[in-house]
N, C-alpha and C. Protein backbone atom coordinates (compact mmCIF):
# COMPACT_ATOMS: atom_id res chain seq x y z
N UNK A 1 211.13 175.98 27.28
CA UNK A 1 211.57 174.74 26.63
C UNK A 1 213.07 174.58 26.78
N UNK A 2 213.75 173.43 26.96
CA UNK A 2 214.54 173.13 27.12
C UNK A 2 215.38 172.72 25.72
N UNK A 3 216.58 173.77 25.36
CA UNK A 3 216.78 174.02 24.05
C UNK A 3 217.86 172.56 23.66
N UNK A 4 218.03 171.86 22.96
CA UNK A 4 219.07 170.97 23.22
C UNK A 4 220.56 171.12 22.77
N UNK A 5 221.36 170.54 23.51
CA UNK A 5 223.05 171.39 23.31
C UNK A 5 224.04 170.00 23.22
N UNK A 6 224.53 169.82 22.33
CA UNK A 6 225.43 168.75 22.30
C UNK A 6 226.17 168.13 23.75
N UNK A 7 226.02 166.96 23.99
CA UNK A 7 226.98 166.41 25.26
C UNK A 7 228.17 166.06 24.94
N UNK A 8 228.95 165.47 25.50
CA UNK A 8 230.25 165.08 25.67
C UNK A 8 230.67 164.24 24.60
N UNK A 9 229.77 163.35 23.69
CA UNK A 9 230.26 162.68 22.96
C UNK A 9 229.80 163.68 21.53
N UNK A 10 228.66 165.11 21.42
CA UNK A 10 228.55 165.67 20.26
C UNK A 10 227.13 165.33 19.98
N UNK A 11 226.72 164.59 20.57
CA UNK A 11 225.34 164.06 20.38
C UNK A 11 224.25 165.10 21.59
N UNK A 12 223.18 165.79 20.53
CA UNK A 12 222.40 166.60 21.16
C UNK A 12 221.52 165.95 22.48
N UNK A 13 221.24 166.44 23.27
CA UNK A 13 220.67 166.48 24.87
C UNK A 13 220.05 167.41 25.51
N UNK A 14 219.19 167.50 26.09
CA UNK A 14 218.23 168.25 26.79
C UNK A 14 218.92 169.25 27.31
N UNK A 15 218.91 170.39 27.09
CA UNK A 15 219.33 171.64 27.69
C UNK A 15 219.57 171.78 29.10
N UNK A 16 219.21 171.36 29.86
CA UNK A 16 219.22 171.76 31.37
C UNK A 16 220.83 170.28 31.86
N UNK A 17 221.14 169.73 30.90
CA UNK A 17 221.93 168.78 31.41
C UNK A 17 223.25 169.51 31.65
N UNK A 18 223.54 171.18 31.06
CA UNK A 18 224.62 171.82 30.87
C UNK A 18 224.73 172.41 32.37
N UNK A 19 223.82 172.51 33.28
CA UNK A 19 223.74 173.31 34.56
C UNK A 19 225.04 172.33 35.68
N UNK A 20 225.47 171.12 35.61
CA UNK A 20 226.39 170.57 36.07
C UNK A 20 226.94 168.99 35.11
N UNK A 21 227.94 168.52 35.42
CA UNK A 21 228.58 167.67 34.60
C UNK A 21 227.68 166.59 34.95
N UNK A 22 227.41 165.89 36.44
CA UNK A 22 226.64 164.98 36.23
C UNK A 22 225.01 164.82 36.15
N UNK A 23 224.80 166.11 35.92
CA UNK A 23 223.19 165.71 35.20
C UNK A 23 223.26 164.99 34.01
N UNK A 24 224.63 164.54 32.86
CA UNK A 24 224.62 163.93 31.87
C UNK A 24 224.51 162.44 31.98
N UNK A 25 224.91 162.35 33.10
CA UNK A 25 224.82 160.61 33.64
C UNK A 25 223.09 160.18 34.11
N UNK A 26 223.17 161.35 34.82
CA UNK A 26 221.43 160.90 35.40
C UNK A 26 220.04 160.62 33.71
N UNK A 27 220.67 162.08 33.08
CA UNK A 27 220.11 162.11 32.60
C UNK A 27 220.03 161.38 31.36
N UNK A 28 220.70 160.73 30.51
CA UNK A 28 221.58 159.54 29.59
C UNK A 28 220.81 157.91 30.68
N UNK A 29 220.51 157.85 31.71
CA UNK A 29 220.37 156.34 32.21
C UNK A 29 219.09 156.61 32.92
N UNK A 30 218.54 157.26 33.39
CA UNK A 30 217.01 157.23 34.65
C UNK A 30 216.34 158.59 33.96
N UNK A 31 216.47 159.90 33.77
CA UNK A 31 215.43 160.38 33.95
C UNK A 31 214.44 160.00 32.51
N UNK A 32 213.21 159.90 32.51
CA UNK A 32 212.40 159.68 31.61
C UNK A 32 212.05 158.15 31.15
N UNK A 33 213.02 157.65 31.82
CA UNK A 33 212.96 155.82 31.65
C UNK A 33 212.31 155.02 32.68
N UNK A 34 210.97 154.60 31.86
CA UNK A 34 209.51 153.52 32.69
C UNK A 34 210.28 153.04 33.73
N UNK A 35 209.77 153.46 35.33
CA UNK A 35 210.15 152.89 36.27
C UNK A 35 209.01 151.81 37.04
N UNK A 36 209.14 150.62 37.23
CA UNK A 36 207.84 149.77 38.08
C UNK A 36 208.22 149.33 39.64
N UNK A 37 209.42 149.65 40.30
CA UNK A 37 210.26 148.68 41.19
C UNK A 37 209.30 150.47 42.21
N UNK A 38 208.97 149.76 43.14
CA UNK A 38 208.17 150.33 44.31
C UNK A 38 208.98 151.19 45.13
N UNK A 39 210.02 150.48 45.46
CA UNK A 39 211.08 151.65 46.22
C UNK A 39 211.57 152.46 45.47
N UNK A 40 212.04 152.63 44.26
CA UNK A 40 212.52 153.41 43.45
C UNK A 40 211.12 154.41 43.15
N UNK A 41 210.51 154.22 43.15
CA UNK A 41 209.22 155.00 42.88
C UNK A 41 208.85 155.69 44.05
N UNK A 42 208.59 155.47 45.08
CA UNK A 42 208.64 155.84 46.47
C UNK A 42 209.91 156.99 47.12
N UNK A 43 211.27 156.60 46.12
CA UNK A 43 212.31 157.55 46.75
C UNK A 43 212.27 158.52 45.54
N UNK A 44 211.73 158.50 44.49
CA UNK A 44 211.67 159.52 43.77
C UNK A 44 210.44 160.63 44.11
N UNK A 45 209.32 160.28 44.64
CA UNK A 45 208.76 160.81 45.30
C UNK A 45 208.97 161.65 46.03
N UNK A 46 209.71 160.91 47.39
CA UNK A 46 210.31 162.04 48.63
C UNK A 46 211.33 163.13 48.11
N UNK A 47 212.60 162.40 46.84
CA UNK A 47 213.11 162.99 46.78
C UNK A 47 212.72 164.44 45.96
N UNK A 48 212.04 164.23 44.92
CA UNK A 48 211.30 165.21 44.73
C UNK A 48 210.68 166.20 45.63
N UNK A 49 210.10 166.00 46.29
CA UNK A 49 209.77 166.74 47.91
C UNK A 49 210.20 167.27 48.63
N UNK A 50 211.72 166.65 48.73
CA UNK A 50 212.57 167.40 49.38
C UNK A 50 213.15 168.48 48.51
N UNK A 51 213.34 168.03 47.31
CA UNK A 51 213.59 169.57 46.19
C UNK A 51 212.80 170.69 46.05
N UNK A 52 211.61 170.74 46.67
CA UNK A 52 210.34 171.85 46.30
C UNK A 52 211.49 173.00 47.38
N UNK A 53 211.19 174.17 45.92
CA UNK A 53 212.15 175.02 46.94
C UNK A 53 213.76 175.08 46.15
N UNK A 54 214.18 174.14 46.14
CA UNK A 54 215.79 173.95 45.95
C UNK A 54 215.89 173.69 44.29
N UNK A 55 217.04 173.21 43.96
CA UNK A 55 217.43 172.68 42.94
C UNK A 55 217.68 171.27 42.77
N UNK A 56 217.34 170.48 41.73
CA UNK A 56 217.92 169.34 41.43
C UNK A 56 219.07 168.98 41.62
N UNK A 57 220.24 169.56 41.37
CA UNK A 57 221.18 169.72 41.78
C UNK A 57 222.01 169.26 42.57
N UNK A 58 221.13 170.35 43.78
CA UNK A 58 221.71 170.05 45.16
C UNK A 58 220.70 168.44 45.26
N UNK A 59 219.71 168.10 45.38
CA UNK A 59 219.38 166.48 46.20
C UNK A 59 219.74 165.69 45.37
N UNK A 60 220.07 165.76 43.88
CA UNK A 60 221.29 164.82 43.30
C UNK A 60 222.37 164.36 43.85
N UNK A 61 222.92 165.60 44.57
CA UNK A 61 224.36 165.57 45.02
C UNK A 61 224.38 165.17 46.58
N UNK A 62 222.80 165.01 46.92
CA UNK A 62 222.72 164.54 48.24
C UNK A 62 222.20 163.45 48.57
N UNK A 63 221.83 162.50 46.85
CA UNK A 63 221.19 161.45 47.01
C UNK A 63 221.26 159.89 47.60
N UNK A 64 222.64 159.93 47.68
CA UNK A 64 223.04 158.78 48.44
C UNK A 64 223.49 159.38 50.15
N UNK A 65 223.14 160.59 50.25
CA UNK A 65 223.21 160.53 51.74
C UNK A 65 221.97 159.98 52.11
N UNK A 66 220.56 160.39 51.18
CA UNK A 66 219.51 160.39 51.51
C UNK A 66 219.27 158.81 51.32
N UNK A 67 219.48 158.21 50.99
CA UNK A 67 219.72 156.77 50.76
C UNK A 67 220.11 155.83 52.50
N UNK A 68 221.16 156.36 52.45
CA UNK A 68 221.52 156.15 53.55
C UNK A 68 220.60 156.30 54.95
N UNK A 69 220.03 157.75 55.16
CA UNK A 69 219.43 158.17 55.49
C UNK A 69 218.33 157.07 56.02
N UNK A 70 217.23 157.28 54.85
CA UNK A 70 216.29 156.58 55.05
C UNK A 70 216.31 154.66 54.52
N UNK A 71 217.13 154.36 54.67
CA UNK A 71 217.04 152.77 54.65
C UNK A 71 216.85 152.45 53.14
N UNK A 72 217.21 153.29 52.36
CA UNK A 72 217.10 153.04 50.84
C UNK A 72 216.13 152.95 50.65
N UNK A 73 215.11 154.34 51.16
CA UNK A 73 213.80 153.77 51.17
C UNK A 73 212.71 152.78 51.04
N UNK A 74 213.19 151.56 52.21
CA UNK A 74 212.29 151.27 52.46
C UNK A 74 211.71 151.74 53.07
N UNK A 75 210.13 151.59 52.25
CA UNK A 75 209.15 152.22 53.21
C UNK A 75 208.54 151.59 54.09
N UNK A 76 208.78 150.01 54.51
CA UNK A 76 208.19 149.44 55.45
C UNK A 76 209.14 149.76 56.66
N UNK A 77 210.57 150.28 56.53
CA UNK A 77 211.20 150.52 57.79
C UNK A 77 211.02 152.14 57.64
N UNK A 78 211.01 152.79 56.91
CA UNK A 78 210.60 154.34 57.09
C UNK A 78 209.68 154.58 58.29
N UNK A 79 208.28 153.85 57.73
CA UNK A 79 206.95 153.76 58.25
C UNK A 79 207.24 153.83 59.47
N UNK A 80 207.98 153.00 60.32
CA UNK A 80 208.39 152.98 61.65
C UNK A 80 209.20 153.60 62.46
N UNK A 81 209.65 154.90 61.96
CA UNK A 81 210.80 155.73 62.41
C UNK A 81 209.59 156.54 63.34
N UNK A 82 210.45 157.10 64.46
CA UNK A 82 209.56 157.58 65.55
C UNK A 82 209.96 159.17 65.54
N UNK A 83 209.88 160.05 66.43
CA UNK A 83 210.21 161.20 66.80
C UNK A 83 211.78 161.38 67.16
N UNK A 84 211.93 160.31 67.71
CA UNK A 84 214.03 159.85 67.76
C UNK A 84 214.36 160.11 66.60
N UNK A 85 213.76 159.30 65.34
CA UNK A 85 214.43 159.29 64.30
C UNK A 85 214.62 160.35 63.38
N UNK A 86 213.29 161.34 63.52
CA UNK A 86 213.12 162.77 62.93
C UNK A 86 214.27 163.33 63.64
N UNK A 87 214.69 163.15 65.10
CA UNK A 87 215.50 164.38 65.57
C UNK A 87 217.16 163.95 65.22
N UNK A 88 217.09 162.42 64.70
CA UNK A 88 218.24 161.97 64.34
C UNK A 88 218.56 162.86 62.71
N UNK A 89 217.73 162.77 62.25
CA UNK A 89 217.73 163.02 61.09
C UNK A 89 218.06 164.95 60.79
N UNK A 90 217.69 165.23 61.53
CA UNK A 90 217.47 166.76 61.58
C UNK A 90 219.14 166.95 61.79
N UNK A 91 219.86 165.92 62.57
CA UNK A 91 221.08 166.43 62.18
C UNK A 91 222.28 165.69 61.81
N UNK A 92 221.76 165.26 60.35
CA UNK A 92 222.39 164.91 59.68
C UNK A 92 222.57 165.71 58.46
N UNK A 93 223.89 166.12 58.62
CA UNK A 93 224.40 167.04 57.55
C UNK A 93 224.25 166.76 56.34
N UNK A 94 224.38 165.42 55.88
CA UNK A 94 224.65 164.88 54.44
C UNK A 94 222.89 165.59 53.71
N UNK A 95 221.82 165.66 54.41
CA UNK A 95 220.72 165.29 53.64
C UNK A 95 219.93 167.17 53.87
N UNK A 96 218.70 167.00 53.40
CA UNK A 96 218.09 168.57 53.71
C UNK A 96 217.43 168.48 54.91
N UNK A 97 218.20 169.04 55.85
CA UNK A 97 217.35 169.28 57.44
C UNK A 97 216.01 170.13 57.49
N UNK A 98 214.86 169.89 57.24
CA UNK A 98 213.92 170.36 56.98
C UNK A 98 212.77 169.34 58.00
N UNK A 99 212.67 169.69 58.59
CA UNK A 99 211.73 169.31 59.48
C UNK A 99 210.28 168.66 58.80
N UNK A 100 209.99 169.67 58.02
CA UNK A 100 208.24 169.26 57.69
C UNK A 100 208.94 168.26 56.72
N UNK A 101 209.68 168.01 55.86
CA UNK A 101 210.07 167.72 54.54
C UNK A 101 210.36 166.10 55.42
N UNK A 102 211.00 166.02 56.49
CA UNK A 102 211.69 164.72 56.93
C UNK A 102 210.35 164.42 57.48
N UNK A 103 209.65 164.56 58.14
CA UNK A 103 208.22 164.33 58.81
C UNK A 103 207.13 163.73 57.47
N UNK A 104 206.98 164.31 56.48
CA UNK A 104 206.35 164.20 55.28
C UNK A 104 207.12 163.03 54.74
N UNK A 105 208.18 162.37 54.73
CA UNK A 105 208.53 161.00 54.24
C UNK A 105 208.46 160.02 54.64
N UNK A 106 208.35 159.96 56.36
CA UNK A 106 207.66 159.28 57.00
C UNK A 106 206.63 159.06 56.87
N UNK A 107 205.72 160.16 57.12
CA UNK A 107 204.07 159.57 56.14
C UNK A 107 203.67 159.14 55.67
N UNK A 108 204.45 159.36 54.43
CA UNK A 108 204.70 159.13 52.88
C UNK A 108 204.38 157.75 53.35
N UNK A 109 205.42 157.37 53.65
CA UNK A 109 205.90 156.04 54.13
C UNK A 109 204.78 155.44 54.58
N UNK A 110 204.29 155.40 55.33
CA UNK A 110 202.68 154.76 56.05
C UNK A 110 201.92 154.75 55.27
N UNK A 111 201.43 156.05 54.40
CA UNK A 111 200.36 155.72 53.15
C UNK A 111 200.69 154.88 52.19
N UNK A 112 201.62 154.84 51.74
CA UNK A 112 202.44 153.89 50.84
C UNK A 112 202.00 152.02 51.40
N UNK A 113 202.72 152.11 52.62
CA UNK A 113 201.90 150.87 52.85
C UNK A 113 200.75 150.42 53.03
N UNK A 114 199.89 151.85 53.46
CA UNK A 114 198.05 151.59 52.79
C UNK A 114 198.01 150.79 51.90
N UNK A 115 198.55 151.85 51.12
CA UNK A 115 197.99 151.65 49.39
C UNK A 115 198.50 150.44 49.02
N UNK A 116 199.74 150.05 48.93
CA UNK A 116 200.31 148.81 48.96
C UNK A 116 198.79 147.76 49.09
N UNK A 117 198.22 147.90 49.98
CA UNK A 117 197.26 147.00 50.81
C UNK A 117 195.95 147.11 50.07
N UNK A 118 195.61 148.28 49.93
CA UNK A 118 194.33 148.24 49.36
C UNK A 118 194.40 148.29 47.49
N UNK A 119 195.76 149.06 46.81
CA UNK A 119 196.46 148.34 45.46
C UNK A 119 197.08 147.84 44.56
N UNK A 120 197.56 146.71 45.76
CA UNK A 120 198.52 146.15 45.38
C UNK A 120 199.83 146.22 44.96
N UNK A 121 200.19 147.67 44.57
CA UNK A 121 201.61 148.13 44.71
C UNK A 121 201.39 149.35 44.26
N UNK A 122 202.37 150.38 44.68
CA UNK A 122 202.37 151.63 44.63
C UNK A 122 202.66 152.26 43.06
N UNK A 123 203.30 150.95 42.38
CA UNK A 123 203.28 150.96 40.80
C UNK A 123 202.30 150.70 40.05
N UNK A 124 201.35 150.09 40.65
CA UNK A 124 199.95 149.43 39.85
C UNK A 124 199.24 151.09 40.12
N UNK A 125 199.34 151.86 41.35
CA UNK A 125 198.54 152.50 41.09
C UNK A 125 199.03 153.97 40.54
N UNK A 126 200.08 154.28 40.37
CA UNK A 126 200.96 155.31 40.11
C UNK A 126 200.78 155.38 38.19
N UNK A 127 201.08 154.00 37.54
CA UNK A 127 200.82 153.86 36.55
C UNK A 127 199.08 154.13 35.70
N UNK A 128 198.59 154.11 36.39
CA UNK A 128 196.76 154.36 36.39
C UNK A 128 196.71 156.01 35.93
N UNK A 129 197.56 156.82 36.19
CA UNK A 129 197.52 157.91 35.86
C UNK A 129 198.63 158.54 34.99
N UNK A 130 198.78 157.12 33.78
CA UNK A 130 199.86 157.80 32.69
C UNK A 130 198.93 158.20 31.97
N UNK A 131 199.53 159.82 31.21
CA UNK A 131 198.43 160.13 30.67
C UNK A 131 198.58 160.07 28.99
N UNK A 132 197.47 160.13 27.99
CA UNK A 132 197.14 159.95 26.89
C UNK A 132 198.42 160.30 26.13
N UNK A 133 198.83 160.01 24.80
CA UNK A 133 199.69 160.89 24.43
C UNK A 133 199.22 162.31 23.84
N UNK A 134 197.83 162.09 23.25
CA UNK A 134 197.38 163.27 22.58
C UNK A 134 197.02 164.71 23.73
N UNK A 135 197.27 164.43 25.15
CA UNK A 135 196.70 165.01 26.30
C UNK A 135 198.25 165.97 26.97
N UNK A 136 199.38 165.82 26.23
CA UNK A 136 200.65 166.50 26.85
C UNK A 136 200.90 167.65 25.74
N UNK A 137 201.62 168.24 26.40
CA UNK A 137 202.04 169.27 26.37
C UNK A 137 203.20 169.06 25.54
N UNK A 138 204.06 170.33 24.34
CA UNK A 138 205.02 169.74 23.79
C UNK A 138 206.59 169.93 25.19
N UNK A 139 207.37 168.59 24.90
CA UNK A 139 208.46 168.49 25.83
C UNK A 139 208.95 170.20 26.27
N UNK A 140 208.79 169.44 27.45
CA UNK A 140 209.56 170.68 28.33
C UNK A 140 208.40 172.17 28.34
N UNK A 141 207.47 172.18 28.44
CA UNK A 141 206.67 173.52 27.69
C UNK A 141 206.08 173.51 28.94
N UNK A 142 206.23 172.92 30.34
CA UNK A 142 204.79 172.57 30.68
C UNK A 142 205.09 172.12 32.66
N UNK A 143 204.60 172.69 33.72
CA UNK A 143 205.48 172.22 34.71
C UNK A 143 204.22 171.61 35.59
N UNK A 144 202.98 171.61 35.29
CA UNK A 144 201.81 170.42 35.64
C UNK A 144 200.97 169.91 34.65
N UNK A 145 200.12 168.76 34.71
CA UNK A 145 199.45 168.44 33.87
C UNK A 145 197.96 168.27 34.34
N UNK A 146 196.99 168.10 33.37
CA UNK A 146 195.60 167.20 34.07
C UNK A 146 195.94 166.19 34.93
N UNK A 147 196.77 165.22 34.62
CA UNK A 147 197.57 163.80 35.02
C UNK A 147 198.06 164.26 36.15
N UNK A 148 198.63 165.38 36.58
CA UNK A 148 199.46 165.43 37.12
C UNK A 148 198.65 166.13 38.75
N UNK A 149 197.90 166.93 38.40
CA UNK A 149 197.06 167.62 39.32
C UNK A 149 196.41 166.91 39.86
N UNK A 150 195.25 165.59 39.46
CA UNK A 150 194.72 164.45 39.54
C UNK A 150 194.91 163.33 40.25
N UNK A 151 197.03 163.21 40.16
CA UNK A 151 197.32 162.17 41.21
C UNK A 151 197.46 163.07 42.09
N UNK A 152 198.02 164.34 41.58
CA UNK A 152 198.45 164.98 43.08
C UNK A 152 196.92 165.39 44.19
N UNK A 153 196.10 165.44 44.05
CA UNK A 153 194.70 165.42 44.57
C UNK A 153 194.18 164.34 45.41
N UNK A 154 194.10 163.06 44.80
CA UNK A 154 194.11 161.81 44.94
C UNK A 154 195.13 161.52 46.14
N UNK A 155 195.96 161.91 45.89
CA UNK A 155 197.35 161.73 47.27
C UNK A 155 197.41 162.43 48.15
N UNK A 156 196.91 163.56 48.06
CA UNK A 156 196.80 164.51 49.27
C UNK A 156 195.48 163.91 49.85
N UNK A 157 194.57 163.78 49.16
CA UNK A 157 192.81 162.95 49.67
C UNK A 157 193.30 161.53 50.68
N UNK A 158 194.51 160.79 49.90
CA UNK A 158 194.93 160.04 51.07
C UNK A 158 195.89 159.80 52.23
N UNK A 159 196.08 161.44 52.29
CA UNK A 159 196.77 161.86 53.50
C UNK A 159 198.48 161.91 53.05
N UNK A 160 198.56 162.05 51.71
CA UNK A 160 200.19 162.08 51.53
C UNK A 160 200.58 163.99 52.18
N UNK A 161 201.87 164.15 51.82
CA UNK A 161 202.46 165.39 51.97
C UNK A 161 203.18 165.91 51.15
N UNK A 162 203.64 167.14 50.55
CA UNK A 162 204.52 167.87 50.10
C UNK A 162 204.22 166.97 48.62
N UNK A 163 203.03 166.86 47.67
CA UNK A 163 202.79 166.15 46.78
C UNK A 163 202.24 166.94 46.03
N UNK A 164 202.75 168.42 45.83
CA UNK A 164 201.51 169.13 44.58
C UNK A 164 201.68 169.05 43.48
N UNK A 165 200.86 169.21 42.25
CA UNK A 165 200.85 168.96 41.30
C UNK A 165 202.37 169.37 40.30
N UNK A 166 203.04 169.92 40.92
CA UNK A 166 204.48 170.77 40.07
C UNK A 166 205.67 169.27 40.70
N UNK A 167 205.38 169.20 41.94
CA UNK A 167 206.08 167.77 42.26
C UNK A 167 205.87 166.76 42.19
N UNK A 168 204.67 166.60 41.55
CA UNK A 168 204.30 165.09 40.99
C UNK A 168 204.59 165.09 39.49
N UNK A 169 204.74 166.45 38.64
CA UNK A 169 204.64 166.23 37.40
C UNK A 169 206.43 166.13 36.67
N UNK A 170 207.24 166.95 38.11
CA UNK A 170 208.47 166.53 37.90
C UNK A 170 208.54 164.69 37.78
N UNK A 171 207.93 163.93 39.04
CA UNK A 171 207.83 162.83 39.35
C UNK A 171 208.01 162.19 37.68
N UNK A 172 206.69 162.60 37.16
CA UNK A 172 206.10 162.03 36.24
C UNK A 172 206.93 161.99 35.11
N UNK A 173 207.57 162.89 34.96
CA UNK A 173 208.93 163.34 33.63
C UNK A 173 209.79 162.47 34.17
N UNK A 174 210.20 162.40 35.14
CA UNK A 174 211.42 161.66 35.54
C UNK A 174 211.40 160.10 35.70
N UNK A 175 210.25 159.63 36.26
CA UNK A 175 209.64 157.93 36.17
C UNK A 175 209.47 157.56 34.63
N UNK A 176 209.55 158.14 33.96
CA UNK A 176 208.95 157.71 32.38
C UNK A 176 207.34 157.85 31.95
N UNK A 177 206.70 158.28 32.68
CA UNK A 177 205.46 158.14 32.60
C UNK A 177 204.96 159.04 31.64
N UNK A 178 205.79 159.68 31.06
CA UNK A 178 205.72 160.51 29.91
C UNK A 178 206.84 160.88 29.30
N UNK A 179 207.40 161.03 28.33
CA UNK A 179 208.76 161.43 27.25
C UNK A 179 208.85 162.66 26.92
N UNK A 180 209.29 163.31 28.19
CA UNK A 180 209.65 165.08 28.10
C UNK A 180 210.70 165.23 27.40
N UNK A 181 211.27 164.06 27.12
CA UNK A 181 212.98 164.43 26.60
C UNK A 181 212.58 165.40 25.24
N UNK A 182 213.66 166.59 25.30
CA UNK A 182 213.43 167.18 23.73
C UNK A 182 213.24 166.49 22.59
N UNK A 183 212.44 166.92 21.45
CA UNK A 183 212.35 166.42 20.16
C UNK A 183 213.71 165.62 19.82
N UNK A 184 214.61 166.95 19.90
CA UNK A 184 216.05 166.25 18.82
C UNK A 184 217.24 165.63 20.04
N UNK A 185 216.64 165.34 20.95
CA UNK A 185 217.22 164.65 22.08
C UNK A 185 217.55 163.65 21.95
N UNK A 186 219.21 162.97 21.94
CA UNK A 186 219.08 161.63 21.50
C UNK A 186 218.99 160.52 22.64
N UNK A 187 218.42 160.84 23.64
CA UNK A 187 217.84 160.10 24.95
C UNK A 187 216.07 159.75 24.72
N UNK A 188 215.89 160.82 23.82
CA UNK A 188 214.05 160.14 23.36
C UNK A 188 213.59 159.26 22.83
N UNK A 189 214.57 158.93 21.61
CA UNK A 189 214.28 157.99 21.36
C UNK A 189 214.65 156.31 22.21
N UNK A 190 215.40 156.46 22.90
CA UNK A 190 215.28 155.09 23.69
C UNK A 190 214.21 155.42 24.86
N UNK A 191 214.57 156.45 25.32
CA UNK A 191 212.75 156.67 26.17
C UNK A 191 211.53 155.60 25.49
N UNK A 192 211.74 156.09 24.35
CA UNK A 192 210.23 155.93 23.67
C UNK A 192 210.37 154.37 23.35
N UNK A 193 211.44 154.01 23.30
CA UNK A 193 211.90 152.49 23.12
C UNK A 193 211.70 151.63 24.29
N UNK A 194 211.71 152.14 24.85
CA UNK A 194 211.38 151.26 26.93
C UNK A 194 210.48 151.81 27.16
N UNK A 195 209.35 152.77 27.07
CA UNK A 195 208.62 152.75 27.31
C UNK A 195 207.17 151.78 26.43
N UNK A 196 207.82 151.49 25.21
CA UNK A 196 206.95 150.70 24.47
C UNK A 196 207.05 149.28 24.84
N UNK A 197 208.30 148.63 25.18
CA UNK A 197 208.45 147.28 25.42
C UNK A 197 208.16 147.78 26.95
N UNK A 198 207.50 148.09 28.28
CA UNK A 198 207.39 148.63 29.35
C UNK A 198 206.02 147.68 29.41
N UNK A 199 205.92 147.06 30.37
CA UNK A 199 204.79 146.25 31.09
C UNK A 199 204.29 147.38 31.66
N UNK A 200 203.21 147.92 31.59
CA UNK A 200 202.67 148.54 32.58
C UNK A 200 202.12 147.70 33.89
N UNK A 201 202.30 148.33 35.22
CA UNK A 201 202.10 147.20 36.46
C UNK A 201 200.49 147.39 36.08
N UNK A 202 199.80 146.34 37.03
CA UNK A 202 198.10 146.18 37.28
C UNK A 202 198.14 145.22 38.37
């Protein structure tokens, strides 16, 4: 569990925000806050993916290379990157040169526009698997879920990559799709505040 430790202004925060200065920014504005916008959902994905292995940390600190990188993930221009573009990519310093990892976002990328096709947005169907509240785990206790194993199954069944259940359930903490923030976290309660006024997509 993630113990909580006063931030910069004295006001308690999720424990893991102390490991560098700007996890307080990420974590104070995006992580745990209802996301519906398709590309943003899509680059949290890869980017997650590309972290299996590493630290948050480091693809924080590499996130606007990776931006750059891949077209701000779009995934309709991802989708179309060829074997040029993998070997372009492989050496580009700014981002994680990982071969399977850059190959696997491309994919990504193509199934994405499946699904797009057959449900209507990658948020309509991403949201389908928020899970119960009575069905979680207490914050931070917990690094997959039922929810979490379920999409990750489901996504590998439709040919995704680098999607297992420990990197979808980061996904899932970090999109809002659940309120990991600590109890006495004072980021939970506006979590829990946007996630209630939060349209779920359909």
């Amino acid at each position: 569990m993630s113990n909580p430790i006063p931030g910069p202004d004295g006001r308690l925060r999720c424990g893991w925000c102390t490991v560098t200065p700007e996890f307080f920014d990420y974590h104070d504005k995006e992580w745990g806050f209802p996301v519906a916008d398709d590309r943003r959902l899509f680059e949290k994905l890869c980017l997650e993916s590309f972290q299996s292995g590493l630290s948050w940390r480091t693809i924080l600190a590499k996130r606007e290379n990776f931006r750059e990188a891949f077209h701000h993930f779009d995934f309709e221009r991802v989708a179309q990157f060829t074997a040029r573009d993998v070997e372009r990519l492989l050496r580009d310093k700014g981002i994680i040169r990982h071969r399977g990892k850059i190959e696997a976002v491309i994919n990504n990328a193509r199934r994405v526009r499946e699904l797009v096709q057959q449900e209507g947005s990658l948020a309509a169907y991403i949201w389908r698997y928020e899970p119960a509240e009575d069905a979680l785990a207490p914050p931070q206790t917990a690094s997959t879920s039922a929810a979490s194993i379920a999409l990750s199954k489901d996504l590998k069944k439709r040919g995704w990559k680098f999607v297992g259940p420990t990197t979808v359930y980061a996904f899932m903490q970090a999109m809002g799709l659940i309120n990991d923030h600590a109890e006495e976290c004072v980021s939970r309660i506006e979590a829990e505040r946007l996630r209630k006024r939060f349209k779920r997509p359909c």
